[in-house]
PDB file of N, CA and C in Angstrom:
ATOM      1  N   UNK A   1      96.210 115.935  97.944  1.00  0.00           N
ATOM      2  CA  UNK A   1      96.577 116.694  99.107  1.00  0.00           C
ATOM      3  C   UNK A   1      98.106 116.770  99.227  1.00  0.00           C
ATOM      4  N   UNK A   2      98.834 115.508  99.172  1.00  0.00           N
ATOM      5  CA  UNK A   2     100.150 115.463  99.344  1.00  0.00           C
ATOM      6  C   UNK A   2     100.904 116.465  98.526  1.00  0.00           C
ATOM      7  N   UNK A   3     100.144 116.953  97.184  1.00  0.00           N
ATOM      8  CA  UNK A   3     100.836 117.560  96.012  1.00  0.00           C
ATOM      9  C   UNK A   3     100.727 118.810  96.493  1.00  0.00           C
ATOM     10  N   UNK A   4      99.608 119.753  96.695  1.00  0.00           N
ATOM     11  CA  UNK A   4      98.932 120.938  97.318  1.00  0.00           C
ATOM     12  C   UNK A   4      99.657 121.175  98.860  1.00  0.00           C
ATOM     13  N   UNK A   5     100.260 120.466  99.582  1.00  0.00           N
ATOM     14  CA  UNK A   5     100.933 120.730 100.619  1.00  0.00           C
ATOM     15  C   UNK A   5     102.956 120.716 100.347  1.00  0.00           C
ATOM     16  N   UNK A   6     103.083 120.080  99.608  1.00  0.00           N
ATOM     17  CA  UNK A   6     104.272 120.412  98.559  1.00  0.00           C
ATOM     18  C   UNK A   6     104.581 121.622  98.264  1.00  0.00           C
ATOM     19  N   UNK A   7     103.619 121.651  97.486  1.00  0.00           N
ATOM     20  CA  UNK A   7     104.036 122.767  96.529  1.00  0.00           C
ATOM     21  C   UNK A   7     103.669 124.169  97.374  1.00  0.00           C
ATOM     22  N   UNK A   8     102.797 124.319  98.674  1.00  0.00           N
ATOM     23  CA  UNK A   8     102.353 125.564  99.369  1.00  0.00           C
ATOM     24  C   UNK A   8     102.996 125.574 100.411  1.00  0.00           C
ATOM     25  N   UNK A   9     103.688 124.405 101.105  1.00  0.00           N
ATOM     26  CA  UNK A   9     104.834 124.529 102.302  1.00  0.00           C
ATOM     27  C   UNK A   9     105.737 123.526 102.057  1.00  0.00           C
ATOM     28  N   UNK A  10     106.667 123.334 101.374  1.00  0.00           N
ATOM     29  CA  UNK A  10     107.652 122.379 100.738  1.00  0.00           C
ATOM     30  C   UNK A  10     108.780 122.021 102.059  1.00  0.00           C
ATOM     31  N   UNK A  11     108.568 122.941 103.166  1.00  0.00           N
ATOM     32  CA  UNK A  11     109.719 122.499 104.422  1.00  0.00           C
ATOM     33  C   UNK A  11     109.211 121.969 105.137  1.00  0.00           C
ATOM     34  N   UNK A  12     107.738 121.503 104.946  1.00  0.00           N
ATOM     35  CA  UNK A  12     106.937 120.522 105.982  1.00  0.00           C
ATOM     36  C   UNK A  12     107.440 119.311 105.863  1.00  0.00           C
ATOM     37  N   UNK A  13     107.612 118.463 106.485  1.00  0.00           N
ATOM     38  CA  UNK A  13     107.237 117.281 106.595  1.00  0.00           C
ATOM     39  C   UNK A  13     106.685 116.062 107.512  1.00  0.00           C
ATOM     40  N   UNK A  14     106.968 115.114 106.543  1.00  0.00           N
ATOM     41  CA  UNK A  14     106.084 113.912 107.172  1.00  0.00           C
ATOM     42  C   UNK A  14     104.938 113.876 106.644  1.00  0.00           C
ATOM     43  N   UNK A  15     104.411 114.549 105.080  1.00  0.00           N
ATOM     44  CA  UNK A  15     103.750 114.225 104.522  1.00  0.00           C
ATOM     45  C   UNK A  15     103.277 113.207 103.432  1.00  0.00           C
ATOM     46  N   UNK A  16     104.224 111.996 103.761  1.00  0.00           N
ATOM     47  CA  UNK A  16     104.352 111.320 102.179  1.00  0.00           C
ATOM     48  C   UNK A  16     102.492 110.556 102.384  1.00  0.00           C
ATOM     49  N   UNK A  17     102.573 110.120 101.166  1.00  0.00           N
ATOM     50  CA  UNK A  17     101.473 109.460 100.650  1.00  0.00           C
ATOM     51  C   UNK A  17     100.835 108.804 102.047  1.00  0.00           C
ATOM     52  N   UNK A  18     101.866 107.614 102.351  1.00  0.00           N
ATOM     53  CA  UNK A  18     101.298 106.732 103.245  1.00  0.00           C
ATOM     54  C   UNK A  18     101.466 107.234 104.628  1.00  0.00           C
ATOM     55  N   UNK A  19     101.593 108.317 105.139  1.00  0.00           N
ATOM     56  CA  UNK A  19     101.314 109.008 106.413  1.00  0.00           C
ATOM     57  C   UNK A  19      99.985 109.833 106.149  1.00  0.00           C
ATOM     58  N   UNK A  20     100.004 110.264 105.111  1.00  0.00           N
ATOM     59  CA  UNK A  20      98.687 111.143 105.270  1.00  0.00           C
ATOM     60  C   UNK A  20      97.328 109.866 105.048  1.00  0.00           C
ATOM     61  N   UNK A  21      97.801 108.619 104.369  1.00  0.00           N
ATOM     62  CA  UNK A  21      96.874 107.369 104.744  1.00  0.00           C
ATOM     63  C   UNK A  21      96.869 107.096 105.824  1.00  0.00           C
ATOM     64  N   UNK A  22      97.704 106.891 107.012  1.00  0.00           N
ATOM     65  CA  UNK A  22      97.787 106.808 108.274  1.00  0.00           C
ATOM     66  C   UNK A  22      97.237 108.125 109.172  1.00  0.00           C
ATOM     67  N   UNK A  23      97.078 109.148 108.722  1.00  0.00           N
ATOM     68  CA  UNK A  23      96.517 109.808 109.380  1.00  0.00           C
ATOM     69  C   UNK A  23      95.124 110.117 108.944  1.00  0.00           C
ATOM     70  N   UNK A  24      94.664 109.406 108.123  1.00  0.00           N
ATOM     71  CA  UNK A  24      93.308 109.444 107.436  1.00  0.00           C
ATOM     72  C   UNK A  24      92.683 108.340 108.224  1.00  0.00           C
ATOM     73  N   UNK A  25      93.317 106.947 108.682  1.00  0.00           N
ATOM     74  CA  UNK A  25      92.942 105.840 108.870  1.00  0.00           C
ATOM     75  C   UNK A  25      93.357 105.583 110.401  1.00  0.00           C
ATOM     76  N   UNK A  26      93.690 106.992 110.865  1.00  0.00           N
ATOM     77  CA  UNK A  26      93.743 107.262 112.085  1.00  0.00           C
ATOM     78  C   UNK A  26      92.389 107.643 112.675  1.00  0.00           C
ATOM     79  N   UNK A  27      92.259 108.900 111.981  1.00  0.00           N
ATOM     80  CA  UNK A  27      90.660 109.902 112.029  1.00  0.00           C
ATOM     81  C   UNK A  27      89.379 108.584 111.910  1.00  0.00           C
ATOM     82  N   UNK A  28      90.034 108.333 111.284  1.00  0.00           N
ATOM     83  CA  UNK A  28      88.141 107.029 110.835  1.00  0.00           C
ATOM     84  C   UNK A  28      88.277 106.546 111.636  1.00  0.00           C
ATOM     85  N   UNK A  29      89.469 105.742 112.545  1.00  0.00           N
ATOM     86  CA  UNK A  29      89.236 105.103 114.240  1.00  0.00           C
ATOM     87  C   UNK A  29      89.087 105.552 115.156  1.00  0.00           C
ATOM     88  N   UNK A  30      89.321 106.708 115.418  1.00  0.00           N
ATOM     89  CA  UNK A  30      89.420 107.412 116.548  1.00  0.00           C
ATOM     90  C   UNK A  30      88.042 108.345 116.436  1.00  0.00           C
ATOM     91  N   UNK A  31      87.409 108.681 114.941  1.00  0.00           N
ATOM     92  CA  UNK A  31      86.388 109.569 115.638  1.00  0.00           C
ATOM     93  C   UNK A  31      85.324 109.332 116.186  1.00  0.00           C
ATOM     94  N   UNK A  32      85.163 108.422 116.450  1.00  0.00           N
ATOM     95  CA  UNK A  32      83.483 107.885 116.772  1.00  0.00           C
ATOM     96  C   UNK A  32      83.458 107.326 118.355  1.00  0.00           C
ATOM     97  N   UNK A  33      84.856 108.341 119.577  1.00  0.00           N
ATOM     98  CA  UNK A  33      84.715 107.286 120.309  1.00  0.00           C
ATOM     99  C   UNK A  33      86.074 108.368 121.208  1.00  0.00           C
ATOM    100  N   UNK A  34      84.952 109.199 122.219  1.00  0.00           N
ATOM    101  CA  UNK A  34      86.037 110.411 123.009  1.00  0.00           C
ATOM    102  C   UNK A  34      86.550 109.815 124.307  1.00  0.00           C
ATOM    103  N   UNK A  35      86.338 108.730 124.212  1.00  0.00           N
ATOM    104  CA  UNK A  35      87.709 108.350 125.646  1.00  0.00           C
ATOM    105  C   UNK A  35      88.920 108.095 124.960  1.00  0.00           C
ATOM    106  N   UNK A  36      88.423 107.029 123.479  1.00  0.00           N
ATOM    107  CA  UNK A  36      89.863 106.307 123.147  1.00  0.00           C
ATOM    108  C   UNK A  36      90.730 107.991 122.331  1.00  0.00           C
ATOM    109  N   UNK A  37      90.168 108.345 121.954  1.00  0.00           N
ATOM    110  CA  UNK A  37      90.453 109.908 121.364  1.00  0.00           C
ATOM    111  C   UNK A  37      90.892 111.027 122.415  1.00  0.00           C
ATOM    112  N   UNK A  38      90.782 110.779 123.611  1.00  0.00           N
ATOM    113  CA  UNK A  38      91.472 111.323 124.712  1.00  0.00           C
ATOM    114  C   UNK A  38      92.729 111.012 124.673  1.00  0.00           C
ATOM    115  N   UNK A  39      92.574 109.232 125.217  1.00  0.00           N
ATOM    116  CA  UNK A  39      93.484 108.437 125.179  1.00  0.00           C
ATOM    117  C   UNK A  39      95.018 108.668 124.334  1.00  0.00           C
ATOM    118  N   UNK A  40      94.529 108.494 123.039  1.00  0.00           N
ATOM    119  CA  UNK A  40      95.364 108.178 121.916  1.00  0.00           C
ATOM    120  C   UNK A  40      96.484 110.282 121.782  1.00  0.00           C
ATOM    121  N   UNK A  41      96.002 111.267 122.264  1.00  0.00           N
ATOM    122  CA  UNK A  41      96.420 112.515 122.830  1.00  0.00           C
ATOM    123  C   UNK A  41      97.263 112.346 123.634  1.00  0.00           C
ATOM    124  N   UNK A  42      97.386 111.619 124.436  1.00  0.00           N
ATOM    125  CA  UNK A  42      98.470 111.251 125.547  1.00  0.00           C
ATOM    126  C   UNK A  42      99.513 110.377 124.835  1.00  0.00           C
ATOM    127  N   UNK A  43      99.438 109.702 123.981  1.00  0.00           N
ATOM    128  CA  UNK A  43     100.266 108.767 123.351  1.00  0.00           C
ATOM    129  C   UNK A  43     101.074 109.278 121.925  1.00  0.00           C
ATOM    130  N   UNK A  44     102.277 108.704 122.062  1.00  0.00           N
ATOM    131  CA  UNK A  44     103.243 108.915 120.697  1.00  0.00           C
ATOM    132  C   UNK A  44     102.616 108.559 119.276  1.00  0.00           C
ATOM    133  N   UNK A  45     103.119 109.025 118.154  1.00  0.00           N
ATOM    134  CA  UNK A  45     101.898 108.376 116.386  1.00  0.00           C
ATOM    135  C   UNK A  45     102.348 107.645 116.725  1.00  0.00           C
ATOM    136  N   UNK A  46     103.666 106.929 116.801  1.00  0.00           N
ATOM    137  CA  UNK A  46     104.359 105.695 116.922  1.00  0.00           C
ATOM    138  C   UNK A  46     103.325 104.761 117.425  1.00  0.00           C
ATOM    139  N   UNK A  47     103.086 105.040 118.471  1.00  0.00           N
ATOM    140  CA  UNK A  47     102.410 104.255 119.577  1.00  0.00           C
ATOM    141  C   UNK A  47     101.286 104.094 119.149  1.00  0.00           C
ATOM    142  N   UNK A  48     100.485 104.676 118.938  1.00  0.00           N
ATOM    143  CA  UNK A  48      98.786 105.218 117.857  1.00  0.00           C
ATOM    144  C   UNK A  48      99.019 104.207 116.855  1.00  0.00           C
ATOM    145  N   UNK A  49      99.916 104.286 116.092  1.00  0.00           N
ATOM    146  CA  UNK A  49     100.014 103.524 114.489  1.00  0.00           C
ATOM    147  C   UNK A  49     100.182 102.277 115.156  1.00  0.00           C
ATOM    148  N   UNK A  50     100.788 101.862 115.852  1.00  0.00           N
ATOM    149  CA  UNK A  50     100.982 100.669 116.400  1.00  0.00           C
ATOM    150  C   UNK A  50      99.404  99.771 117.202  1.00  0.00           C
ATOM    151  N   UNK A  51      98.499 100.486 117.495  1.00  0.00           N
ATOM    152  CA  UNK A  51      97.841 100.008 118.168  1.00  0.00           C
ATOM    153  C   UNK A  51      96.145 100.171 116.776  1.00  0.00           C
ATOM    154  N   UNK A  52      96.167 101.202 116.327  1.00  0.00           N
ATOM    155  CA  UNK A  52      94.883 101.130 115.321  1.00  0.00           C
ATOM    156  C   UNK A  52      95.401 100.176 114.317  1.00  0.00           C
ATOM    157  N   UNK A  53      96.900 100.041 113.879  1.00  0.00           N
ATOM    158  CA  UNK A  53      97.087  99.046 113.114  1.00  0.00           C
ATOM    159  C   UNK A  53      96.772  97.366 113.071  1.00  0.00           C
ATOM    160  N   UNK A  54      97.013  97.097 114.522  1.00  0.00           N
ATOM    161  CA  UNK A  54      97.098  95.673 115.004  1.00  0.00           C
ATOM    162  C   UNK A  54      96.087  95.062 115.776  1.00  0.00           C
ATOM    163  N   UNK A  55      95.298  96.168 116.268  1.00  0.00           N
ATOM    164  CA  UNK A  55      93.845  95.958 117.004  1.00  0.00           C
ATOM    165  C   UNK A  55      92.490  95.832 116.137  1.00  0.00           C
ATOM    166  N   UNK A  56      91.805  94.983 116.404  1.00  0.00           N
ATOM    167  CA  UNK A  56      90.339  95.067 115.666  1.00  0.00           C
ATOM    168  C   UNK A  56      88.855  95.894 116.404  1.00  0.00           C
ATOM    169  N   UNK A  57      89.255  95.939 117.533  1.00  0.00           N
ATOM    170  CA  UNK A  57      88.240  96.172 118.502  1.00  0.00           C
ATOM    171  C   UNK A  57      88.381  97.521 119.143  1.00  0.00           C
ATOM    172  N   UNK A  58      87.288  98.269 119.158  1.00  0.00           N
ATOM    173  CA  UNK A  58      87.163  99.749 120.641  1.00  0.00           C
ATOM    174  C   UNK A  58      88.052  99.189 121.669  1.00  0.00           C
ATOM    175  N   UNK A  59      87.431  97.638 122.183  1.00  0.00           N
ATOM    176  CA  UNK A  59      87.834  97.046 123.214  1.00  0.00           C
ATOM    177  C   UNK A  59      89.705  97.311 123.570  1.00  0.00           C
ATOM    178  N   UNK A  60      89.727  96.575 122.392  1.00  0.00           N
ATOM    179  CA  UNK A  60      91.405  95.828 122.370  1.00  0.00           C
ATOM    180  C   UNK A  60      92.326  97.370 122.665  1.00  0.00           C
ATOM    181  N   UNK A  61      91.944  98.753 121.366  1.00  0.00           N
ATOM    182  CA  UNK A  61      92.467  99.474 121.607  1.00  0.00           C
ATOM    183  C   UNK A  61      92.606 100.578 122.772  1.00  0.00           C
ATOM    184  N   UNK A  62      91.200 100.530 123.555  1.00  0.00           N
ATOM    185  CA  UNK A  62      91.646 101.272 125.062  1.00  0.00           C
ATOM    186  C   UNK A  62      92.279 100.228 125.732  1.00  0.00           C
ATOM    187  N   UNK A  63      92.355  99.231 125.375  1.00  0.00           N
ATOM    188  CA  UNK A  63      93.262  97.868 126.863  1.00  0.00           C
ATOM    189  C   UNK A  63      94.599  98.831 126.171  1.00  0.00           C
ATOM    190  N   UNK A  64      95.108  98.056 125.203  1.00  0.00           N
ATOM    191  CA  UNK A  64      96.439  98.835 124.831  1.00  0.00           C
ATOM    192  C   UNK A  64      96.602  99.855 124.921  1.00  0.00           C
ATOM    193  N   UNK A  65      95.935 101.104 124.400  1.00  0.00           N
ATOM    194  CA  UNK A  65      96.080 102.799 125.209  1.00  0.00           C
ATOM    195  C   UNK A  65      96.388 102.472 126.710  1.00  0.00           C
ATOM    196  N   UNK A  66      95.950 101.883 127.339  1.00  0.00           N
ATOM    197  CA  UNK A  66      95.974 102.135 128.569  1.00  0.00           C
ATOM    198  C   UNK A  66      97.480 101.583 128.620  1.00  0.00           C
ATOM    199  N   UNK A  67      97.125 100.385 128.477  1.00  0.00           N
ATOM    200  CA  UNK A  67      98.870  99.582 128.205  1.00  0.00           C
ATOM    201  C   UNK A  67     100.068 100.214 128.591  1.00  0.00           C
ATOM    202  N   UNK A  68     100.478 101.300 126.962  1.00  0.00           N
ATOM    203  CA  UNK A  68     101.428 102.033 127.137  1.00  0.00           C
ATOM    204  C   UNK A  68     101.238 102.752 127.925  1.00  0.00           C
ATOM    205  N   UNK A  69     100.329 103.793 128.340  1.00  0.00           N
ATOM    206  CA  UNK A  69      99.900 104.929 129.088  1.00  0.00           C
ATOM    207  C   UNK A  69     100.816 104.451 130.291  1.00  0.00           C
ATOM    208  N   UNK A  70     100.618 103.160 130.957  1.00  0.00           N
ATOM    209  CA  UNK A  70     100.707 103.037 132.238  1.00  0.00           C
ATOM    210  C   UNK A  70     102.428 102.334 132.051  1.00  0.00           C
ATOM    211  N   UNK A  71     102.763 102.148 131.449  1.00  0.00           N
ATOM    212  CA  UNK A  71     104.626 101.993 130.947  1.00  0.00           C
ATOM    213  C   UNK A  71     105.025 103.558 130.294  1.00  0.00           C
ATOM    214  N   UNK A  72     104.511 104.240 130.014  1.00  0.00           N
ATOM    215  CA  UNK A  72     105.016 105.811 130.283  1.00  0.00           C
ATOM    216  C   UNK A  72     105.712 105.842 128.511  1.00  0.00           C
ATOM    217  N   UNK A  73     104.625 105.116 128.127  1.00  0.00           N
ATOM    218  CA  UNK A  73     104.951 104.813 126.588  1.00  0.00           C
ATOM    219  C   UNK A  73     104.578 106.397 125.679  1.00  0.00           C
TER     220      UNK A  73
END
């Protein structure tokens, strides 16, 4: 994918390898689950990468969505 988006829009970015893994390993957490997928819409990738990265749980990650949400993160 990374190569095929190169070579067909080369002024894009923010496509390297390990973002489009992060946004792959974004999708597999977030799809199974439309509050935290609301949630995570209101919030920065920053903030997103930070919280599917370090959380194990549905649980853990709406406490933290909410977290920042409510510090205007």
């Amino acid at each position: 994918m990374l190569f095929f988006i190169k070579q067909h829009e080369p002024e894009l970015k923010g496509f390297s390898d390990k973002n489009l893994w992060r946004m792959k390993q974004f999708y597999e957490t977030y799809r199974s689950s439309e509050r935290l997928s609301a949630l995570t819409r209101e919030l920065s990738w920053t903030n997103n990468v930070l919280i599917f990265s370090r959380t194990k749980t549905i649980e853990a990650r709406a406490s933290w969505s909410v977290e920042f949400l409510s510090r205007g993160s």
